[in-house]
Protein backbone atom coordinates (compact mmCIF):
# COMPACT_ATOMS: atom_id res chain seq x y z
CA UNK A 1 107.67 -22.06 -93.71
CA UNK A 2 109.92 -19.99 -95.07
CA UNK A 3 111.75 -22.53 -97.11
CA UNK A 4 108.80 -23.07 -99.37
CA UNK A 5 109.09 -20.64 -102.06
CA UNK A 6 113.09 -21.89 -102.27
CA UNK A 7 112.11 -25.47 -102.43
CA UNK A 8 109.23 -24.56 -105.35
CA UNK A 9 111.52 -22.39 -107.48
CA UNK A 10 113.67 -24.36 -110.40
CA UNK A 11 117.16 -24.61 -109.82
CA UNK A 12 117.52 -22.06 -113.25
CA UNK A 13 116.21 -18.99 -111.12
CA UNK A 14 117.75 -19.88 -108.04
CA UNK A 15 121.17 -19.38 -110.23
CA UNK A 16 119.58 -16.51 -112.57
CA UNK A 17 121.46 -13.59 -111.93
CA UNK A 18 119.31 -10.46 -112.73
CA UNK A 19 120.00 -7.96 -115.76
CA UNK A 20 122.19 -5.59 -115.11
CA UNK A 21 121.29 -2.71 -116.62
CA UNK A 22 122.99 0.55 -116.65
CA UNK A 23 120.31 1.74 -113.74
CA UNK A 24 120.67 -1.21 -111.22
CA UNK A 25 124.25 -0.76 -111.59
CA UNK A 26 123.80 3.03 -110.34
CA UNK A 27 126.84 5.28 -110.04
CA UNK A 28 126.92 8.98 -109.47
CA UNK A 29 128.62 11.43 -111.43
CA UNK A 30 128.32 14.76 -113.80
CA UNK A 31 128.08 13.47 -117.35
CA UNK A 32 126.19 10.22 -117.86
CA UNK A 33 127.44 8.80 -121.00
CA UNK A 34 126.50 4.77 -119.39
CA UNK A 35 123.34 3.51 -121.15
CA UNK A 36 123.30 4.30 -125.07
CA UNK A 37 120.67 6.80 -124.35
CA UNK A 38 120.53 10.81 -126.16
CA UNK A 39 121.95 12.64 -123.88
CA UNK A 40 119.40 15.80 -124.68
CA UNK A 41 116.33 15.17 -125.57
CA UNK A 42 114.03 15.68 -128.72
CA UNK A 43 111.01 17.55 -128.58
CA UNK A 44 108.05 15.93 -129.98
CA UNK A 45 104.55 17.88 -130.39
CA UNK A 46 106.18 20.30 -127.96
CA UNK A 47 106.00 18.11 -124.71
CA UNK A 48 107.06 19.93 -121.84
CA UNK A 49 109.08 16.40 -119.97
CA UNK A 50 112.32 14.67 -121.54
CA UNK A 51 112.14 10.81 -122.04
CA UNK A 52 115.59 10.52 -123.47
CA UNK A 53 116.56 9.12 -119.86
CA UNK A 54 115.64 5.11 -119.29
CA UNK A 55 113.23 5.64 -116.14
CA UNK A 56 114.49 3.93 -112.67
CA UNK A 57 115.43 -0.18 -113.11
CA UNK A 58 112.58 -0.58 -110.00
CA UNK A 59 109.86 2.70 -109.28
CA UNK A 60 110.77 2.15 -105.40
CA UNK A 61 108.45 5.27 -105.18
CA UNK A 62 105.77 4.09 -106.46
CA UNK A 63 106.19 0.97 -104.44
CA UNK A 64 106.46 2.75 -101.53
CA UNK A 65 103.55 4.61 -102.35
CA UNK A 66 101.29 2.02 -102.84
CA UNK A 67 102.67 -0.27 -99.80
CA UNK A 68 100.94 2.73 -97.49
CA UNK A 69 97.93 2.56 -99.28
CA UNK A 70 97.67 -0.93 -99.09
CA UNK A 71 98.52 -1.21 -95.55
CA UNK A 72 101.56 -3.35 -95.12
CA UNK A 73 105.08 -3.68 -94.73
CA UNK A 74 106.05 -6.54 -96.49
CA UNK A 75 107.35 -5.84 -100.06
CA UNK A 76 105.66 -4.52 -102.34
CA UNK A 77 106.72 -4.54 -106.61
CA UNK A 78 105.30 -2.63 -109.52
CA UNK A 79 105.08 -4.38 -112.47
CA UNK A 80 103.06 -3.67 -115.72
CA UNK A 81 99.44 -4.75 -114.77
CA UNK A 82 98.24 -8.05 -113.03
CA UNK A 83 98.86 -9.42 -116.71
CA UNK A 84 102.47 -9.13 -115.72
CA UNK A 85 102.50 -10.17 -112.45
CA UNK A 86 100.81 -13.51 -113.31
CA UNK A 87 103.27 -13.60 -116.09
CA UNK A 88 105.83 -13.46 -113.49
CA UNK A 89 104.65 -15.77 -110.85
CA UNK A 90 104.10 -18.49 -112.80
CA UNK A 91 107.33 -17.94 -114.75
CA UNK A 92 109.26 -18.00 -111.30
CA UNK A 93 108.14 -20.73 -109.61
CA UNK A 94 107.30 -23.38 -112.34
CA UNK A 95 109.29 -25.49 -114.77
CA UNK A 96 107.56 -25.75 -118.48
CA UNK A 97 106.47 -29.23 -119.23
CA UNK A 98 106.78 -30.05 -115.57
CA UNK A 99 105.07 -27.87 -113.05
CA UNK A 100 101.23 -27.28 -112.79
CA UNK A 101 98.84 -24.73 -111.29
CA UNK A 102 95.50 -24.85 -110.13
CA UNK A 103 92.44 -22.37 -110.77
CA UNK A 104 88.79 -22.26 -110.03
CA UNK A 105 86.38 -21.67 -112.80
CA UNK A 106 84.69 -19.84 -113.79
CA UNK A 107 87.59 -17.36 -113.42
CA UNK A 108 89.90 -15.13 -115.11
CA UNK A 109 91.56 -17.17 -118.67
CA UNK A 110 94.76 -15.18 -118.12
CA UNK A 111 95.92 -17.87 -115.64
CA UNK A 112 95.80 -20.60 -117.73
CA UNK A 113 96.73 -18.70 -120.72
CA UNK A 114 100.06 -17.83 -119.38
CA UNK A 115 100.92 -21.63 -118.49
CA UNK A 116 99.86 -23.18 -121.41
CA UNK A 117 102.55 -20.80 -122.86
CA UNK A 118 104.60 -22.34 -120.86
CA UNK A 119 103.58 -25.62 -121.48
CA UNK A 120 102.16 -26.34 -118.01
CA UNK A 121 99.14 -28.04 -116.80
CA UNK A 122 96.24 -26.38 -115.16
CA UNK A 123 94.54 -28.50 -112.71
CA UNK A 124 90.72 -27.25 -112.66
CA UNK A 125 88.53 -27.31 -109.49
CA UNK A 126 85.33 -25.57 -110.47
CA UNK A 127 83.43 -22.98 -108.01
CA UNK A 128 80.30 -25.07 -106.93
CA UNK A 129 76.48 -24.46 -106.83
CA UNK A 130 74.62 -21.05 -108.22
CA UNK A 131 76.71 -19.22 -105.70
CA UNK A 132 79.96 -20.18 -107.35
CA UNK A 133 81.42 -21.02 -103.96
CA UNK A 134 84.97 -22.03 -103.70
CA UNK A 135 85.23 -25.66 -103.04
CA UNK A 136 88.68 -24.97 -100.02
CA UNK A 137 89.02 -28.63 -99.53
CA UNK A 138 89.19 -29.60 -103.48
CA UNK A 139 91.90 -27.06 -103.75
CA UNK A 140 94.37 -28.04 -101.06
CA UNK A 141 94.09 -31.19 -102.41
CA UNK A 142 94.82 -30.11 -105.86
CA UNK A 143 97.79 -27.90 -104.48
CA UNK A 144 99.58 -31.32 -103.53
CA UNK A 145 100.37 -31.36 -107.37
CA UNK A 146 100.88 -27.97 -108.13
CA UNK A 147 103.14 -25.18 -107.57
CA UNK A 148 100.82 -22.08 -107.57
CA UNK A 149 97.44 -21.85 -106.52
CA UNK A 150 95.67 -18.95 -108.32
CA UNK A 151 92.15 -17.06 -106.68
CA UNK A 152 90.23 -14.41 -107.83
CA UNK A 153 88.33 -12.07 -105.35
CA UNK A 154 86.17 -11.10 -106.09
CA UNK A 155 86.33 -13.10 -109.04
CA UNK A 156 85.94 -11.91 -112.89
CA UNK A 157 83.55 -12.69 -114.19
CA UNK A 158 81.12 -14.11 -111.63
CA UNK A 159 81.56 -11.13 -109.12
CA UNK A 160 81.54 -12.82 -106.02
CA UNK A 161 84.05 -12.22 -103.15
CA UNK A 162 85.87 -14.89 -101.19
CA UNK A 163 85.60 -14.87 -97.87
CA UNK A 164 89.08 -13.91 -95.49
CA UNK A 165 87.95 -16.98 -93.63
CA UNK A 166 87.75 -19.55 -97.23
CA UNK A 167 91.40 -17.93 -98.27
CA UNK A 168 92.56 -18.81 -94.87
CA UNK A 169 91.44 -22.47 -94.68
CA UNK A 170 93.06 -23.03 -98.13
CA UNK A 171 96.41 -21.16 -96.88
CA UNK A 172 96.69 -23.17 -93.89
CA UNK A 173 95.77 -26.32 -96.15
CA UNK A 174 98.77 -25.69 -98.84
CA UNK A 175 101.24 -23.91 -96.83
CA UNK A 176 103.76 -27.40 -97.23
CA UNK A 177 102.82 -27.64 -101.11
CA UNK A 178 101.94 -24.46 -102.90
CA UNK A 179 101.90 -20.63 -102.89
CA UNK A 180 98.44 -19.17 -103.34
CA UNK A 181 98.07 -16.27 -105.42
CA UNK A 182 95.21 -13.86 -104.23
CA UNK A 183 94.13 -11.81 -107.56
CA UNK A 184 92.39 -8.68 -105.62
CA UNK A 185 91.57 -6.40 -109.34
CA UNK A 186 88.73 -6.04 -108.00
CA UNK A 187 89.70 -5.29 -104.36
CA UNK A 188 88.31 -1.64 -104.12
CA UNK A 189 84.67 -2.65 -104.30
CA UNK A 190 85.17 -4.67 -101.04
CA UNK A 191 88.06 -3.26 -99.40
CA UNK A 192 87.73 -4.46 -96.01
CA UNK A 193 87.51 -7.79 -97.13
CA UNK A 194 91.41 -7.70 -98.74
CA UNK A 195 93.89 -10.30 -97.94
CA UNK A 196 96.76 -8.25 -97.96
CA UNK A 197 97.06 -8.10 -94.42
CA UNK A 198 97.25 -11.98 -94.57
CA UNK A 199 100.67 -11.95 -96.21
CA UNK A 200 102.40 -11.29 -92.53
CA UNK A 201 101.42 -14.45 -90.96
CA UNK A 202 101.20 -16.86 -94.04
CA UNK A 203 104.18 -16.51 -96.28
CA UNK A 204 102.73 -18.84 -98.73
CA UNK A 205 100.01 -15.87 -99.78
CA UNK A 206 100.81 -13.52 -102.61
CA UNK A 207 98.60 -10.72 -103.81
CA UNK A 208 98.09 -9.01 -107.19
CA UNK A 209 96.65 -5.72 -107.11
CA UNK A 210 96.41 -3.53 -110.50
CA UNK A 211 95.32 0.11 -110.84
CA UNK A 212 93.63 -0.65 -113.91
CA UNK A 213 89.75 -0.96 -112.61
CA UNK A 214 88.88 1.24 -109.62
CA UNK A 215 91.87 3.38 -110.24
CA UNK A 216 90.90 4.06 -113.82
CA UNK A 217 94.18 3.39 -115.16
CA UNK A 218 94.15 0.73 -117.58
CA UNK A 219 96.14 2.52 -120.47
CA UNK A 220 98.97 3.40 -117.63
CA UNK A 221 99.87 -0.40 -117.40
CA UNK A 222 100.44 -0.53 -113.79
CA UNK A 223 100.36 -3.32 -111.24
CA UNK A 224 101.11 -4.61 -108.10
CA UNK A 225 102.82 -7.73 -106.29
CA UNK A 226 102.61 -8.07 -102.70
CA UNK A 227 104.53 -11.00 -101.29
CA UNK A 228 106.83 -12.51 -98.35
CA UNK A 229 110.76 -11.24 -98.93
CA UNK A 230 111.07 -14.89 -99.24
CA UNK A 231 108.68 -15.00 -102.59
CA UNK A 232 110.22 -11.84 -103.68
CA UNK A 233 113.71 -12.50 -103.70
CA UNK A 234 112.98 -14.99 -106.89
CA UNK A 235 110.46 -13.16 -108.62
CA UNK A 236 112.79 -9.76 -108.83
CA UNK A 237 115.45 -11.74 -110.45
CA UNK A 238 113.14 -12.19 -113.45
CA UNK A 239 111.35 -8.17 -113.85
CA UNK A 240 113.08 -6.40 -117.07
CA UNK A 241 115.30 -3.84 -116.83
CA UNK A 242 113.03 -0.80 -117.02
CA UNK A 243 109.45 -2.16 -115.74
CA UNK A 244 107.71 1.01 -116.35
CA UNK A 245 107.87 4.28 -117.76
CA UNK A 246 108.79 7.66 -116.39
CA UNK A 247 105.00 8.92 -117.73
CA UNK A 248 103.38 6.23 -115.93
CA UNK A 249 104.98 6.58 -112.66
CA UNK A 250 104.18 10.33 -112.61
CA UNK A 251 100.55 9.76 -113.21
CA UNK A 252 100.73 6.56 -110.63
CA UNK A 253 102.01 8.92 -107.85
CA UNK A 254 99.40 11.52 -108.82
CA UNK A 255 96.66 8.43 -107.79
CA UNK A 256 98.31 7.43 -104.65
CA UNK A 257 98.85 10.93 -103.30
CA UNK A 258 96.28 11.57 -100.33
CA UNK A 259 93.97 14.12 -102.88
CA UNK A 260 94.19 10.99 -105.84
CA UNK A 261 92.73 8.26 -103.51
CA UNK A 262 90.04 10.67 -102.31
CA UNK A 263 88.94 10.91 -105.46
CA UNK A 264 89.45 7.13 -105.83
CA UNK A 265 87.49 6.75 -103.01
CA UNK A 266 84.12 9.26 -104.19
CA UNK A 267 84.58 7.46 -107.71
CA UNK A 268 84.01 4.07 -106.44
CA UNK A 269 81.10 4.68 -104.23
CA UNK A 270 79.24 6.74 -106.88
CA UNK A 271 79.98 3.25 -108.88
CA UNK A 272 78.67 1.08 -106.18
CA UNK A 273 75.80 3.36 -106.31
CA UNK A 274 74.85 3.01 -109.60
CA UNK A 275 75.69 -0.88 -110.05
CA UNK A 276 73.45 -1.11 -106.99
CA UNK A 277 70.81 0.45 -108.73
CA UNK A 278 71.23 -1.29 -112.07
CA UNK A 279 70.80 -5.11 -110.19
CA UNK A 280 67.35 -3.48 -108.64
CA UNK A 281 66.57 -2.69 -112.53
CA UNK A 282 67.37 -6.17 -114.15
CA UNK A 283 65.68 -8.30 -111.33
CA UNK A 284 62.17 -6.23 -112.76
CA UNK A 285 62.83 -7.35 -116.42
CA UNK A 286 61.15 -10.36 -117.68
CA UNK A 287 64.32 -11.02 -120.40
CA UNK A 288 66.54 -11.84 -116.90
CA UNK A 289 66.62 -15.31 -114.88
CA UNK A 290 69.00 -14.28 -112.67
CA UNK A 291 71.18 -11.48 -111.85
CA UNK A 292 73.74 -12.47 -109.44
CA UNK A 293 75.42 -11.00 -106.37
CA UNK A 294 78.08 -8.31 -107.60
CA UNK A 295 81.65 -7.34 -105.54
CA UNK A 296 82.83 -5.62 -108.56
CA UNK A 297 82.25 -2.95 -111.08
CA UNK A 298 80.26 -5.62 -113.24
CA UNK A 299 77.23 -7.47 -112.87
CA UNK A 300 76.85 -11.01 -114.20
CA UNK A 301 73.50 -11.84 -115.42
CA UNK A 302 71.96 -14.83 -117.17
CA UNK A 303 69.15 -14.81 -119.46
CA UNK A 304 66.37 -17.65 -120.00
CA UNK A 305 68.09 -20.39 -122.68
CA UNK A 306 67.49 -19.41 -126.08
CA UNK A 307 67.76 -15.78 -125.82
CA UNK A 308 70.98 -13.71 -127.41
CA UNK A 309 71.02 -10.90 -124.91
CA UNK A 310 74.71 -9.96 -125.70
CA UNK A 311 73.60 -9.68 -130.09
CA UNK A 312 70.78 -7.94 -128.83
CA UNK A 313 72.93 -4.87 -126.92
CA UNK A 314 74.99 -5.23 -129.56
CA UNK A 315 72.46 -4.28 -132.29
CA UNK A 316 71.56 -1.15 -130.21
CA UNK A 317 75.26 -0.39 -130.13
CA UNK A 318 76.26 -1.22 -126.46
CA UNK A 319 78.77 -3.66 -125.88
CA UNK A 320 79.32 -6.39 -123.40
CA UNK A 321 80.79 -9.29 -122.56
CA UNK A 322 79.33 -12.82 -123.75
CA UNK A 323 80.52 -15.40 -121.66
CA UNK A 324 78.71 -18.40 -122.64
CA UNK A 325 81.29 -19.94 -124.17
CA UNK A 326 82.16 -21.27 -120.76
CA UNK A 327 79.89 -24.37 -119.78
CA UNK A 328 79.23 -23.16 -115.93
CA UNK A 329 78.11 -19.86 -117.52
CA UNK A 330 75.45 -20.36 -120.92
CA UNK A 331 73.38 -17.75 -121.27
CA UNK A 332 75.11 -15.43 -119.19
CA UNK A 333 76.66 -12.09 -119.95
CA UNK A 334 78.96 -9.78 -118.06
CA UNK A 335 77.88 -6.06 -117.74
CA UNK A 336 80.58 -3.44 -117.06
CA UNK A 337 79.19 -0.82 -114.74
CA UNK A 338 79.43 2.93 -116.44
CA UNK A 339 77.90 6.23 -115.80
CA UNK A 340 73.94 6.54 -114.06
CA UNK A 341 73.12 7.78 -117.61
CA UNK A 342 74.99 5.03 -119.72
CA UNK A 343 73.14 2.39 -117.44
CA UNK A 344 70.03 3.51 -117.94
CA UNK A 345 70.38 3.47 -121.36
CA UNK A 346 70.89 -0.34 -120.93
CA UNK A 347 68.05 -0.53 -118.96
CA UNK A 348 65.50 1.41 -121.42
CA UNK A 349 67.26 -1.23 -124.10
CA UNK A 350 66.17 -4.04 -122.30
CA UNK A 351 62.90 -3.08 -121.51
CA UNK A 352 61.91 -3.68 -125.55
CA UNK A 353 63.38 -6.96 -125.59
CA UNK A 354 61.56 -9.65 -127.44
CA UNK A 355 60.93 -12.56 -124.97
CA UNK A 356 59.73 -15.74 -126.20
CA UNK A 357 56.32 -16.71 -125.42
């Protein structure tokens, strides 16, 4: 099982050899005069840290930091949001104009974004039914073509989870054809339902994890990779020579410290709270056919056809997210959960909305 990730990976990475940049190369001494950088720094708008130093080739620390939080030993690599790390994956273990992936839509367009860039197919198997329930068997018999395999749980945008026993049927199902990609953004709303914990006994899983939504981070640009050493070993050779910043990794350790994910922790139940509240609220307003189940810090709603709900918010200045461009989703849009007072605002909005009779 091992093998699988070598026999996926093109022949050009297996022979890559990584960047060697004046930090992976190390060396200890008194005056560092080895990477083209100022050796003191300017001052700008008085800040109180020096950037003049490039930051570590690999934040080991704040690996390390966020493989305790998560829970496991296997290895664990910071890269610049899930954006990157699906970036990454896809660059690693598929060929352009050869290799293909599969996804499940509805889902997150980043996925297929990143390998039409690369001139790669994307092999669709569509959630089924209202529930948008992963359809296992479709999948591991899509991943006989493909190279990656990517799911999102719970998935953006229709906010449903998938269950530890659905990712397991599809790992066991692909583990002689494909690696399956886990995307857990969302993973803080559920987190006893994570597949991290997976990764030990099915090297075939990888997991994305991203600071970004119950973390609050999103301007930091920090993400997470958690795969097999097997995996690994070909996806380091491809990470830049400075991944991320010597500002972000401060403020990353700062989350992961024991009083940060306390506060991470109050944070997200206040949110579940009020997004809790907010699906009581729309299931009482005529403008709403259907507000669907939420793992996440959105809510997914449709309207009855014919009605603009998203031009509507948007008229009374609150934004959200149409999605009915996608055909499994018309006359649906995606609400982000905010503050108690910022959803009731929505709420007192949509009370004055002008059904049609």
């Amino acid at each position: 099982m091992s093998s699988l990730a070598a026999s996926l990976v093109p022949e050009v990475i297996k022979k890559l050899i990584p960047y060697q940049s004046a930090r992976r190369i190390g060396g200890s001494g008194r005056v560092w005069l080895n990477a083209n950088e100022l050796e003191f720094p300017i001052h700008f708008d008085n800040q109180a840290k020096s950037y003049n130093r490039y930051p570590d080739f690999l934040p080991h620390d704040v690996a390390s930091a966020y493989q305790k939080y998560a829970g496991v030993e296997t290895p664990v690599l910071a890269v610049r949001g899930a954006d990157e790390a699906i970036d990454l994956l896809i660059r690693t273990f598929c060929q352009p104009g050869k290799d293909k992936i599969v996804v499940c839509p509805p889902t997150y367009a980043m996925y297929e974004f990143c390998a039409d860039a690369l001139a790669m197919e994307t092999i669709k198997v569509p959630l089924v039914g209202d529930a948008f329930d992963l359809d296992s068997q479709g999948v591991i018999q899509a991943a006989k073509e493909a190279n990656l395999v990517f799911l999102c749980s719970p998935n953006n945008p229709t906010g449903n989870l998938i269950s530890q026993a659905e990712i397991i049927k599809v790992l066991e199902g692909t583990q002689d054809d494909a690696i399956v990609v886990v995307d857990e953004a969302y993973i803080e709303f559920e987190l006893a339902q994570n597949a991290a914990s997976l990764i030990a006994q099915y090297p075939n899983l990888v997991v994305i994890r991203t600071l970004s939504k119950a973390f609050g981070l999103a301007a930091v640009r920090c993400g997470f990779i958690l795969a097999d050493k097997s995996v690994m070993d070909f996806v380091a050779k491809l990470i830049p020579p400075y991944p991320m910043p010597d500002s972000s990794a401060t403020v990353v350790l700062a989350a992961l410290s024991e009083t940060g994910l306390k506060q991470v922790e109050e944070n997200t139940q206040t949110l579940i709270s009020t997004r809790d509240w907010f699906i009581g609220e729309l299931k009482n307003l005529p403008c709403i056919a259907h507000v669907y189940p939420s793992s996440t810090n959105f809510v997914l709603v449709r309207t009855h056809s014919g009605e603009d709900l998203f031009a509507y918010l948007l008229k009374h200045g609150i934004v959200t997210r149409n999605q009915s461009h996608d055909p499994a989703l018309r006359n649906c849009v995606r609400i982000t959960i905010g503050s108690q007072s910022s959803m009731e605002e929505v709420i007192s909005v949509l009370r004055s909305y002008p059904t049609q009779s």
